[in-house]
PDB file of N, CA and C in Angstrom:
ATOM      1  N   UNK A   1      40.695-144.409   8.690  1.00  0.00           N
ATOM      2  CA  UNK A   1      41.526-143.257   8.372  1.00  0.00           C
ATOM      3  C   UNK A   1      40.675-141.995   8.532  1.00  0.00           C
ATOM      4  N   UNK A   2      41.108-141.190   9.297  1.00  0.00           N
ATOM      5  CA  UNK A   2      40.522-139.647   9.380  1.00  0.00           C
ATOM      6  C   UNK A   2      40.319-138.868   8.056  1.00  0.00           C
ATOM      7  N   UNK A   3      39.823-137.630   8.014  1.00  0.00           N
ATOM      8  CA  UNK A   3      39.783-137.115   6.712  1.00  0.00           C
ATOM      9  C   UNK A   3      40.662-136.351   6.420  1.00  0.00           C
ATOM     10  N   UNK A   4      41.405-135.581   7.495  1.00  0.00           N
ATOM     11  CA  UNK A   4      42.628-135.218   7.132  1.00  0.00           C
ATOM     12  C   UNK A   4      43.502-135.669   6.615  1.00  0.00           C
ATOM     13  N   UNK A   5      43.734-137.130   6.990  1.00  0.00           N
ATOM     14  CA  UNK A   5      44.924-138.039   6.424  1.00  0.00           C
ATOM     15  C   UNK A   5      44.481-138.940   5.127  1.00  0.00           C
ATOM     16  N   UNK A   6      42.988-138.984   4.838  1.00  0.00           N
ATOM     17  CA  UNK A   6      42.428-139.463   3.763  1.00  0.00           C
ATOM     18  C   UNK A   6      42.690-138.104   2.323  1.00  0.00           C
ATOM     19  N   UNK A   7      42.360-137.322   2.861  1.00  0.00           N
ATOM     20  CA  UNK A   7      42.897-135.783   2.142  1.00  0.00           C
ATOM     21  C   UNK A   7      44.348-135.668   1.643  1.00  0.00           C
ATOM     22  N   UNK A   8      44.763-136.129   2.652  1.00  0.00           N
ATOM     23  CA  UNK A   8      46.286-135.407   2.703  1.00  0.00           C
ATOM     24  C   UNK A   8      46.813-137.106   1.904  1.00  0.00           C
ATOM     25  N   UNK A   9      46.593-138.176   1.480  1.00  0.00           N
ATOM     26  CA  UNK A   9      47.111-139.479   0.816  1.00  0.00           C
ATOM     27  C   UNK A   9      46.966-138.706  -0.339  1.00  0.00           C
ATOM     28  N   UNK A  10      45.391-138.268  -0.461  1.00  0.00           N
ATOM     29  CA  UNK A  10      44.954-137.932  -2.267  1.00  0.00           C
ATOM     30  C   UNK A  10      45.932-136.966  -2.923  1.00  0.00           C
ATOM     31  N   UNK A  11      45.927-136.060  -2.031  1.00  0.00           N
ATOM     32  CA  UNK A  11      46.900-134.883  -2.557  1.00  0.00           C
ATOM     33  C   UNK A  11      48.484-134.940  -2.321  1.00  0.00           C
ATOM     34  N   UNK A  12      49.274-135.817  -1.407  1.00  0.00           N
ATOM     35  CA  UNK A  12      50.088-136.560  -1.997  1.00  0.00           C
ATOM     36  C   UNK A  12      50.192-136.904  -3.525  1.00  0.00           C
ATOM     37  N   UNK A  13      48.994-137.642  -3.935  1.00  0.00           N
ATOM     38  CA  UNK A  13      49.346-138.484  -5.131  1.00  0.00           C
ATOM     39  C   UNK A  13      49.105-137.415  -6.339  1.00  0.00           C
ATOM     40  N   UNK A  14      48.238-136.759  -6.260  1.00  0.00           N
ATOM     41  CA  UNK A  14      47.909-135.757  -6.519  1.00  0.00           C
ATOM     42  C   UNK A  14      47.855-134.089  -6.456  1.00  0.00           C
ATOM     43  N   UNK A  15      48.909-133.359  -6.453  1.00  0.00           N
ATOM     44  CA  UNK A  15      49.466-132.079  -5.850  1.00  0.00           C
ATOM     45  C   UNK A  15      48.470-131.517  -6.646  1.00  0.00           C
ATOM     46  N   UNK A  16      48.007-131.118  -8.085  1.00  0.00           N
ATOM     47  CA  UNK A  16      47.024-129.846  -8.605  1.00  0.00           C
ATOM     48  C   UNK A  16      45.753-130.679  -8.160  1.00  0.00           C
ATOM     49  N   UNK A  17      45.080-131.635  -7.382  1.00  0.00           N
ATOM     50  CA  UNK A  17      43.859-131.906  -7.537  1.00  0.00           C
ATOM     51  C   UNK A  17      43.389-131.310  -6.333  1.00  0.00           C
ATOM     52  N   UNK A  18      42.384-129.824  -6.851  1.00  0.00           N
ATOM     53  CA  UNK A  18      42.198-128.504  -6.414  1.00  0.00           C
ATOM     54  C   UNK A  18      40.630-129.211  -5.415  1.00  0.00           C
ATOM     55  N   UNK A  19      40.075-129.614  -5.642  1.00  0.00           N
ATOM     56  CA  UNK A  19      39.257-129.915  -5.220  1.00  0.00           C
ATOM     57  C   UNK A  19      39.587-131.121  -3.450  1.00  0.00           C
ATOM     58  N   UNK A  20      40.640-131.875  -3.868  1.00  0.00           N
ATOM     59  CA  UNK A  20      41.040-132.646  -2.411  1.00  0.00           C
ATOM     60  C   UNK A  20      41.484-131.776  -1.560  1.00  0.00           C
ATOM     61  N   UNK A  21      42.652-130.717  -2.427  1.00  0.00           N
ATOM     62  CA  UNK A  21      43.308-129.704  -1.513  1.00  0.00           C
ATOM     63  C   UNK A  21      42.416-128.658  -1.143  1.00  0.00           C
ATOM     64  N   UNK A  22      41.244-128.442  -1.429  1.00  0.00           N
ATOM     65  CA  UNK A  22      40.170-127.183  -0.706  1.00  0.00           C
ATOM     66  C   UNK A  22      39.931-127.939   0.040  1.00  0.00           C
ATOM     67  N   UNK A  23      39.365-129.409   0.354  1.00  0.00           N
ATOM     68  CA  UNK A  23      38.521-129.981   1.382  1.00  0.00           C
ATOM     69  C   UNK A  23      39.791-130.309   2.477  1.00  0.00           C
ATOM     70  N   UNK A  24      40.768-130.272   2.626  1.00  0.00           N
ATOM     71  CA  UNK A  24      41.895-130.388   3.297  1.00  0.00           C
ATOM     72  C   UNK A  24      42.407-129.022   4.061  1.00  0.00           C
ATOM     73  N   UNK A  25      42.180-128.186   3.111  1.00  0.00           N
ATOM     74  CA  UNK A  25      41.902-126.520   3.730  1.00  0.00           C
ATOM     75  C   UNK A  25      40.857-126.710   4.692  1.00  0.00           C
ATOM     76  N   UNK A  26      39.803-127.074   4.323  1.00  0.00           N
ATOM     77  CA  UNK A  26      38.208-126.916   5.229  1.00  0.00           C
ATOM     78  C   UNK A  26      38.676-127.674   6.692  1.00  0.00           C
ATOM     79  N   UNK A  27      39.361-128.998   6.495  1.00  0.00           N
ATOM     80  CA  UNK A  27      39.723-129.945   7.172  1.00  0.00           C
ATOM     81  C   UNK A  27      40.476-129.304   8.327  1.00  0.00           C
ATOM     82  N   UNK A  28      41.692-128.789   7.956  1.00  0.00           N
ATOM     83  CA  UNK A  28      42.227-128.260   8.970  1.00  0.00           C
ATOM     84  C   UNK A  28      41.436-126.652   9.736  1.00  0.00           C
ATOM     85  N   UNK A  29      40.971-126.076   9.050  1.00  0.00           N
ATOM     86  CA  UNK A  29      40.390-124.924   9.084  1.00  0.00           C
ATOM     87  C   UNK A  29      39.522-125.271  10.440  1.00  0.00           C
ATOM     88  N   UNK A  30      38.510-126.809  10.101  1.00  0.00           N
ATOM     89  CA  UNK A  30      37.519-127.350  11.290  1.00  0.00           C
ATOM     90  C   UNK A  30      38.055-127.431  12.620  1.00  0.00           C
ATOM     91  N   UNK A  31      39.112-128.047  12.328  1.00  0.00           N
ATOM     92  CA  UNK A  31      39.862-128.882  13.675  1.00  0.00           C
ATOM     93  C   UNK A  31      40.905-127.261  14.595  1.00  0.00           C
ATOM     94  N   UNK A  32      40.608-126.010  13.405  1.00  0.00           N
ATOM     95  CA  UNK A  32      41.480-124.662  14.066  1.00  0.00           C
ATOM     96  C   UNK A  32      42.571-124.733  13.890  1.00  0.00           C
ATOM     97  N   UNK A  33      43.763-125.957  12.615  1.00  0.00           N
ATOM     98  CA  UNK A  33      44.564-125.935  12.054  1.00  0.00           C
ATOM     99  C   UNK A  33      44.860-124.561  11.455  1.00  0.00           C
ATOM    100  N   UNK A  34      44.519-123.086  11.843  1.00  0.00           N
ATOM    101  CA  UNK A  34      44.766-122.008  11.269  1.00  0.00           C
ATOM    102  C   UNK A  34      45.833-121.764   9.726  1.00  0.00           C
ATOM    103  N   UNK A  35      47.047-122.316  10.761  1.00  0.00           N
ATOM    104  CA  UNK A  35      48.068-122.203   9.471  1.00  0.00           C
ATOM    105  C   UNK A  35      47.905-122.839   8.375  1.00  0.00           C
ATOM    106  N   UNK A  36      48.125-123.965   8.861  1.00  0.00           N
ATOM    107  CA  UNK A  36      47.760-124.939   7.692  1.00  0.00           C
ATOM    108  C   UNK A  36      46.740-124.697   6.868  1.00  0.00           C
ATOM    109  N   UNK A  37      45.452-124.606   7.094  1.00  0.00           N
ATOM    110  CA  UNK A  37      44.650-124.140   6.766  1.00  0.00           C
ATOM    111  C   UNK A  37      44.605-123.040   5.440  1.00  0.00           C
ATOM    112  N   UNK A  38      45.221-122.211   5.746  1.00  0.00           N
ATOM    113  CA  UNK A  38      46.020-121.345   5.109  1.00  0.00           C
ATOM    114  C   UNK A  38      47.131-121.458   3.698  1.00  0.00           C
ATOM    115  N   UNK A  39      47.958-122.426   4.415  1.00  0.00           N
ATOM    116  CA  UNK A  39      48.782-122.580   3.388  1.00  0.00           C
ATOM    117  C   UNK A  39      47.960-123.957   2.311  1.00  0.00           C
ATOM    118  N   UNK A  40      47.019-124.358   2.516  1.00  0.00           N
ATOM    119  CA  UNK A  40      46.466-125.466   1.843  1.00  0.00           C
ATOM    120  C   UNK A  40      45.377-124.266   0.566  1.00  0.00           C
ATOM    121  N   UNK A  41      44.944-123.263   1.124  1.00  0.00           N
ATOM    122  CA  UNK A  41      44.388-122.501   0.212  1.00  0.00           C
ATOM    123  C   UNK A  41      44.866-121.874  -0.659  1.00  0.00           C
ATOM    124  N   UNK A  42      46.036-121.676  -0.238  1.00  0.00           N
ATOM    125  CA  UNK A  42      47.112-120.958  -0.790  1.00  0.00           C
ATOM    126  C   UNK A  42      47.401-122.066  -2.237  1.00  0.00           C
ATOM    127  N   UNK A  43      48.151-123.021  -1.869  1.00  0.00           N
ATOM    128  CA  UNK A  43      48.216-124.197  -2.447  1.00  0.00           C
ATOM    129  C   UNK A  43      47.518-124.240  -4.097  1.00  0.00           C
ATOM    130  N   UNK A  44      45.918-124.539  -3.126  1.00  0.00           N
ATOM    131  CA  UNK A  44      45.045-124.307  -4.042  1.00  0.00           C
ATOM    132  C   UNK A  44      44.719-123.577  -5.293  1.00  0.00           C
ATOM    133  N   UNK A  45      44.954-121.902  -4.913  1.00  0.00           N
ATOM    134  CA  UNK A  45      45.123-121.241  -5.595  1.00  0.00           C
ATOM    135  C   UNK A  45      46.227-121.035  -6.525  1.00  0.00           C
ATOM    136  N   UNK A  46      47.318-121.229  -6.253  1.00  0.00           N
ATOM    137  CA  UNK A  46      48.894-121.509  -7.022  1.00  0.00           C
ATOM    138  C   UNK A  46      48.332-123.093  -7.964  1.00  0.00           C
ATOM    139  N   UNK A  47      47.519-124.047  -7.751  1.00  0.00           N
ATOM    140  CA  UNK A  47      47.683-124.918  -8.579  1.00  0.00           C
ATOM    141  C   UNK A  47      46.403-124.885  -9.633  1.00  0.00           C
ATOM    142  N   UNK A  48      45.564-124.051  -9.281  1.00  0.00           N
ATOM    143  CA  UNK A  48      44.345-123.189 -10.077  1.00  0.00           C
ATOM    144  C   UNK A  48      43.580-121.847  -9.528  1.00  0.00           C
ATOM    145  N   UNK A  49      44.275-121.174 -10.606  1.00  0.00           N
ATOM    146  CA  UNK A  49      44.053-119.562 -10.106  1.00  0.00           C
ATOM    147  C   UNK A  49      42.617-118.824 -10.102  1.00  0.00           C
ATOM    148  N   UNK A  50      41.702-120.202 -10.564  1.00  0.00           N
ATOM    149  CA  UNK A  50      40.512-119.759 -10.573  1.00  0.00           C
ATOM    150  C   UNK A  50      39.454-121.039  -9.890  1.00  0.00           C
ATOM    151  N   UNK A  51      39.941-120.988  -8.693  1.00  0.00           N
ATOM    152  CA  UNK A  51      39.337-121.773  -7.950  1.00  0.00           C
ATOM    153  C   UNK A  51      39.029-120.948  -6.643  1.00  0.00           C
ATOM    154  N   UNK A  52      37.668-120.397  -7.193  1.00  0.00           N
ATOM    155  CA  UNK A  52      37.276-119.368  -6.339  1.00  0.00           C
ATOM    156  C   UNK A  52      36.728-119.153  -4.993  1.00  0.00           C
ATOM    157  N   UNK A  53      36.310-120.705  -4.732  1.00  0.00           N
ATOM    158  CA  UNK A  53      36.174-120.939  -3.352  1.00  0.00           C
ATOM    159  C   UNK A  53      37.194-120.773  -2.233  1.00  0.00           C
ATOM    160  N   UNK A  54      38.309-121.477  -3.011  1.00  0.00           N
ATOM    161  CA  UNK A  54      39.053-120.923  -1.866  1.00  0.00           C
ATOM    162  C   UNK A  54      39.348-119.859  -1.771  1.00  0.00           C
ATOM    163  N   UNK A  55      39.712-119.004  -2.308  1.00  0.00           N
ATOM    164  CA  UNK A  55      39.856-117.300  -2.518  1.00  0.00           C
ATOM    165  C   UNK A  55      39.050-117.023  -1.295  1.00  0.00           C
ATOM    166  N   UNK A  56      37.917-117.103  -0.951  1.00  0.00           N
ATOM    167  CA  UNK A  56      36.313-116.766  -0.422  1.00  0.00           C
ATOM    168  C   UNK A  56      36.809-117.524   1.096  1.00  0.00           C
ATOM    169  N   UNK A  57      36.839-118.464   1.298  1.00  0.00           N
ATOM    170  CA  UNK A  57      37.454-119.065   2.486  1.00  0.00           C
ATOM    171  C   UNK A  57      38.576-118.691   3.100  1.00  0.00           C
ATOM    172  N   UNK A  58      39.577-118.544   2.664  1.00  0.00           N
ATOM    173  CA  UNK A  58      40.882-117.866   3.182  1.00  0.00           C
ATOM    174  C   UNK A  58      40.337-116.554   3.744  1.00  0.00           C
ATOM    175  N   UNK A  59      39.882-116.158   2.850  1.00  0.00           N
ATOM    176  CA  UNK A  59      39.661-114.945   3.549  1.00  0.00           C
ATOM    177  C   UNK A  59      38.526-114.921   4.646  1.00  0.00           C
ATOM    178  N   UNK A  60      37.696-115.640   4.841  1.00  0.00           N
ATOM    179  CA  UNK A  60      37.055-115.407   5.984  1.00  0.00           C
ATOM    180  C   UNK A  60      37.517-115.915   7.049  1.00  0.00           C
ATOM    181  N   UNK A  61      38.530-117.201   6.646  1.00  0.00           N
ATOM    182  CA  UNK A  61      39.752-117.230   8.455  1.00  0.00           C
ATOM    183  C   UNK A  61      40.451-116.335   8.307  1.00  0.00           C
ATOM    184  N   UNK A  62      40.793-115.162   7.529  1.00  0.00           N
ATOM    185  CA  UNK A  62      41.659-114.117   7.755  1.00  0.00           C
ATOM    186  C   UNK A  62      41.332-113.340   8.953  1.00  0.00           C
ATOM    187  N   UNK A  63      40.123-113.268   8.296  1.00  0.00           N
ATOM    188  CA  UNK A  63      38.590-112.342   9.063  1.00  0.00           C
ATOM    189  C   UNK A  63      39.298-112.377  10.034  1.00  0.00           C
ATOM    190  N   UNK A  64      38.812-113.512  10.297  1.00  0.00           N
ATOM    191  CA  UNK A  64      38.315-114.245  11.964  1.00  0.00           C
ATOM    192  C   UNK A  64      39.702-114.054  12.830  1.00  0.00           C
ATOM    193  N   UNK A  65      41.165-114.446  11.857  1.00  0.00           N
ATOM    194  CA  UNK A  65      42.129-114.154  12.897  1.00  0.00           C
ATOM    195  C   UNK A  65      42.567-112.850  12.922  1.00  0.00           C
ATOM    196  N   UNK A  66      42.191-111.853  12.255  1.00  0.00           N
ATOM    197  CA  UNK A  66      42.028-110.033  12.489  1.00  0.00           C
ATOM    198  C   UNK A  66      43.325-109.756  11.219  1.00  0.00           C
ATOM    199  N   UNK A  67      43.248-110.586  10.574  1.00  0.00           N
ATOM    200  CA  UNK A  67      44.540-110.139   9.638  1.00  0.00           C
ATOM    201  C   UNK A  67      43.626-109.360   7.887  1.00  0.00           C
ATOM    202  N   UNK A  68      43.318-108.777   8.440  1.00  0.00           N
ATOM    203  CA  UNK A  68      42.327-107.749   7.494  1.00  0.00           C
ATOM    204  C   UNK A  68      42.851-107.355   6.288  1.00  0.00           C
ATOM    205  N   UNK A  69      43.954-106.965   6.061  1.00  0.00           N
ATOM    206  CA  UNK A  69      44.429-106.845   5.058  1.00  0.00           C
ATOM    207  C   UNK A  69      45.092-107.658   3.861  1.00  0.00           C
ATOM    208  N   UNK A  70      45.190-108.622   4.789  1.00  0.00           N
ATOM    209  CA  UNK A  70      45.558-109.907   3.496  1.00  0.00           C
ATOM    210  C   UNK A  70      44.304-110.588   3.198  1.00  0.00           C
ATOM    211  N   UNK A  71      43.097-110.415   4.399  1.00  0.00           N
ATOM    212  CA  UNK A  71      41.884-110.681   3.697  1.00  0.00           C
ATOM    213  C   UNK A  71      41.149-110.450   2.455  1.00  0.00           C
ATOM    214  N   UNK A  72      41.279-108.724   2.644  1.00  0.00           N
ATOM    215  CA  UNK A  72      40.901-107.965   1.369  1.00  0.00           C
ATOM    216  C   UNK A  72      41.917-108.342   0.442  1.00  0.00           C
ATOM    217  N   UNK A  73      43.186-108.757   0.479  1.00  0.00           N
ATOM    218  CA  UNK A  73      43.765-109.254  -0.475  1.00  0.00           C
ATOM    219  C   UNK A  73      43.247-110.562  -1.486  1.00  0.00           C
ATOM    220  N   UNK A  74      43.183-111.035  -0.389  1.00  0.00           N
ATOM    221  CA  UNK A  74      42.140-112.272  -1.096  1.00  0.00           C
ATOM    222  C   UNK A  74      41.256-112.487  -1.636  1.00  0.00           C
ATOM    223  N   UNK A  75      39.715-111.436  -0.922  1.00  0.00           N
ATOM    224  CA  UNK A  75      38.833-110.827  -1.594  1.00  0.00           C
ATOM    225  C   UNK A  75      39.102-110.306  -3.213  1.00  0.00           C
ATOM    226  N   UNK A  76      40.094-109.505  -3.388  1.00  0.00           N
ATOM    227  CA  UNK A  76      40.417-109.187  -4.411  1.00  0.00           C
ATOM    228  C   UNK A  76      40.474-110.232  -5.491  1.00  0.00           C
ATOM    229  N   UNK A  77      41.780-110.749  -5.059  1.00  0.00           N
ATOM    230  CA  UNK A  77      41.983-112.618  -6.084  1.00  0.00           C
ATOM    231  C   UNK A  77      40.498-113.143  -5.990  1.00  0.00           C
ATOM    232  N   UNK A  78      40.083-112.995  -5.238  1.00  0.00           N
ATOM    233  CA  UNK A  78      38.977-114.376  -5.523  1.00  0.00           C
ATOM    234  C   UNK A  78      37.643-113.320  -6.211  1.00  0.00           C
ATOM    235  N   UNK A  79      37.238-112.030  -6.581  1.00  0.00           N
ATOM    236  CA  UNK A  79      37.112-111.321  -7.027  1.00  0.00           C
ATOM    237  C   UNK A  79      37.037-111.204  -8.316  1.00  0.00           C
ATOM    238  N   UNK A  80      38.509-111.414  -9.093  1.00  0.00           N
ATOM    239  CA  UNK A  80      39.150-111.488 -10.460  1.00  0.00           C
ATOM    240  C   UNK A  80      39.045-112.978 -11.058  1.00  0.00           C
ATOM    241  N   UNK A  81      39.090-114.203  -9.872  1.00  0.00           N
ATOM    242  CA  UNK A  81      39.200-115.037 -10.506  1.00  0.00           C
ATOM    243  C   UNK A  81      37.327-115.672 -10.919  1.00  0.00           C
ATOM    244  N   UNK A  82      36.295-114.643  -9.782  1.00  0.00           N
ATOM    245  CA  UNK A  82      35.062-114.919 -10.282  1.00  0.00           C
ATOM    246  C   UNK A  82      34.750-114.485 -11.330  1.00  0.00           C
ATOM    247  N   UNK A  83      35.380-113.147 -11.936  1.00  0.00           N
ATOM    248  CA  UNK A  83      34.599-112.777 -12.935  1.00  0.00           C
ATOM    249  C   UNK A  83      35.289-113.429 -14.366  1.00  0.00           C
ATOM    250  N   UNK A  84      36.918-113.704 -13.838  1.00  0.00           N
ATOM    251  CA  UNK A  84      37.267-114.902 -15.224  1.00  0.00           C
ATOM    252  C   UNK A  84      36.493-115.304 -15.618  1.00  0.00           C
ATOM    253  N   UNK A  85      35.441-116.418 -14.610  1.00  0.00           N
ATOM    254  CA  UNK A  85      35.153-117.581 -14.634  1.00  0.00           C
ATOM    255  C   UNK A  85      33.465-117.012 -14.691  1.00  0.00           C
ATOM    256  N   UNK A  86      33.127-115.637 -14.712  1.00  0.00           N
ATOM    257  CA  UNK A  86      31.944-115.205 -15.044  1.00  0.00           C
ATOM    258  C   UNK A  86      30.830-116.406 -14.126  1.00  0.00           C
ATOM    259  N   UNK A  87      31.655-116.669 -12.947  1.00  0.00           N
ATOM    260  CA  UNK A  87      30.788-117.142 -11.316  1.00  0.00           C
ATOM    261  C   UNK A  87      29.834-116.065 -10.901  1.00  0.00           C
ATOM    262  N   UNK A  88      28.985-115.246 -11.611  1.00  0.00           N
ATOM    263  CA  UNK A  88      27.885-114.164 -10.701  1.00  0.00           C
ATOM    264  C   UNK A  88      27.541-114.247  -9.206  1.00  0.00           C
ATOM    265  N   UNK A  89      27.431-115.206  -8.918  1.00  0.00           N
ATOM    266  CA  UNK A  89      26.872-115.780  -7.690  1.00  0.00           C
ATOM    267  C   UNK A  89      28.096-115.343  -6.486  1.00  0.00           C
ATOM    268  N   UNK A  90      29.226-115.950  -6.899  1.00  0.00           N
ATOM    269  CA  UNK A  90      30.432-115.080  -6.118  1.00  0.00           C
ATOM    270  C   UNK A  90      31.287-113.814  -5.791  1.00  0.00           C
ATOM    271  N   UNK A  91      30.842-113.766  -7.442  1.00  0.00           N
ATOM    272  CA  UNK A  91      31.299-112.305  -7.855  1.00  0.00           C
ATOM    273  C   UNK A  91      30.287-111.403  -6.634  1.00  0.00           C
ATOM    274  N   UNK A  92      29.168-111.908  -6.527  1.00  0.00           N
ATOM    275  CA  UNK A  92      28.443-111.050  -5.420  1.00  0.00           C
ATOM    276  C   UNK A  92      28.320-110.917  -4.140  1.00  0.00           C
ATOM    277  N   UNK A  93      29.052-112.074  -3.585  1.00  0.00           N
ATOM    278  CA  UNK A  93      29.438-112.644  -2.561  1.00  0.00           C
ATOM    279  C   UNK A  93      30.814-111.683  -2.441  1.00  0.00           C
ATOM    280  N   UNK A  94      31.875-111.993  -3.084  1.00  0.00           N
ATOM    281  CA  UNK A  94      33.020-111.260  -2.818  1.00  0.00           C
ATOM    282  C   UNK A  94      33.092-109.766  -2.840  1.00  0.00           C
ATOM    283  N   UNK A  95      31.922-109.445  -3.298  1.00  0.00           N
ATOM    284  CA  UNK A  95      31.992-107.840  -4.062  1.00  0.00           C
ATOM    285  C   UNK A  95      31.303-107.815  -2.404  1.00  0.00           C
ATOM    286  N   UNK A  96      30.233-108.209  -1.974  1.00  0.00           N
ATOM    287  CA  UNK A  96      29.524-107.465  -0.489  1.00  0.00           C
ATOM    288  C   UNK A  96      30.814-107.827   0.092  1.00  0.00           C
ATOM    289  N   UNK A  97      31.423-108.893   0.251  1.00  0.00           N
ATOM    290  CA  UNK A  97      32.611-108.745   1.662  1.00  0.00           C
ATOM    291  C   UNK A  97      33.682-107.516   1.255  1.00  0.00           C
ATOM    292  N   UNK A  98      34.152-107.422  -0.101  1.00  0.00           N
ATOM    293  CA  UNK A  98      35.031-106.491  -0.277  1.00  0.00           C
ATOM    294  C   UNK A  98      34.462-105.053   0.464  1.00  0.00           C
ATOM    295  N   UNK A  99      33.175-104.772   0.090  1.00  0.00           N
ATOM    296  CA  UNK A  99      32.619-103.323   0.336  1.00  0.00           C
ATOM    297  C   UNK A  99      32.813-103.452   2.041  1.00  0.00           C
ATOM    298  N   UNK A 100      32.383-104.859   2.479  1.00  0.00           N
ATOM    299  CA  UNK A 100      32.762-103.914   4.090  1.00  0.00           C
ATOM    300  C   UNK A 100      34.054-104.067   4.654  1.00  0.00           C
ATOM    301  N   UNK A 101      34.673-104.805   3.646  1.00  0.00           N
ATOM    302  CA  UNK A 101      36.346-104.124   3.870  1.00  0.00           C
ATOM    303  C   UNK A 101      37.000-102.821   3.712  1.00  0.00           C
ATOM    304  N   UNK A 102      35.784-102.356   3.121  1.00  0.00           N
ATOM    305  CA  UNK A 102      36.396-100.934   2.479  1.00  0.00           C
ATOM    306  C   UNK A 102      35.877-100.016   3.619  1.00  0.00           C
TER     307      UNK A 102
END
């Protein structure tokens, strides 16, 4: 079984388990599944709002497909949900990508 479809059984059985559904984001993200990709982070975030990696990922395929403004959107969320979670390490990470969004 591939890892997409090993991914995609778990989170079947499992819809909030935030951690199968980021690596299923990554998954499609690898293979240039763009959308998907996308909506799996999305996912993510709707089933834990402080799961800050993906926040941080979405937005750098935003980057990449020139959709800049929903990037910095994301930046933002994933931003708020580092400092919830008092993540420093991201919080600094998201704070340099935000600034050269700005």
């Amino acid at each position: 079984m591939d890892r997409i479809a090993a991914l995609s059984e778990i989170v079947q059985m499992n819809p909030a388990d935030s951690f199968a559904r980021y690596g299923l984001a990554m998954a499609y993200a690898a293979e240039g599944r763009n959308d998907e990709a996308l909506a799996e982070y999305t996912q993510t975030t709707e089933h834990n709002a402080d799961y800050v990696p993906a926040y941080q990922m979405s937005a750098q395929l935003l980057l990449k497909l020139g959709r800049t403004a929903e990037a910095k959107a994301r930046v933002e969320a994933g931003l708020a949900a580092a400092e919830r979670t008092h993540n420093a390490h991201a919080q600094s990470e998201l704070g340099a990508m935000l600034d050269e969004l700005s």
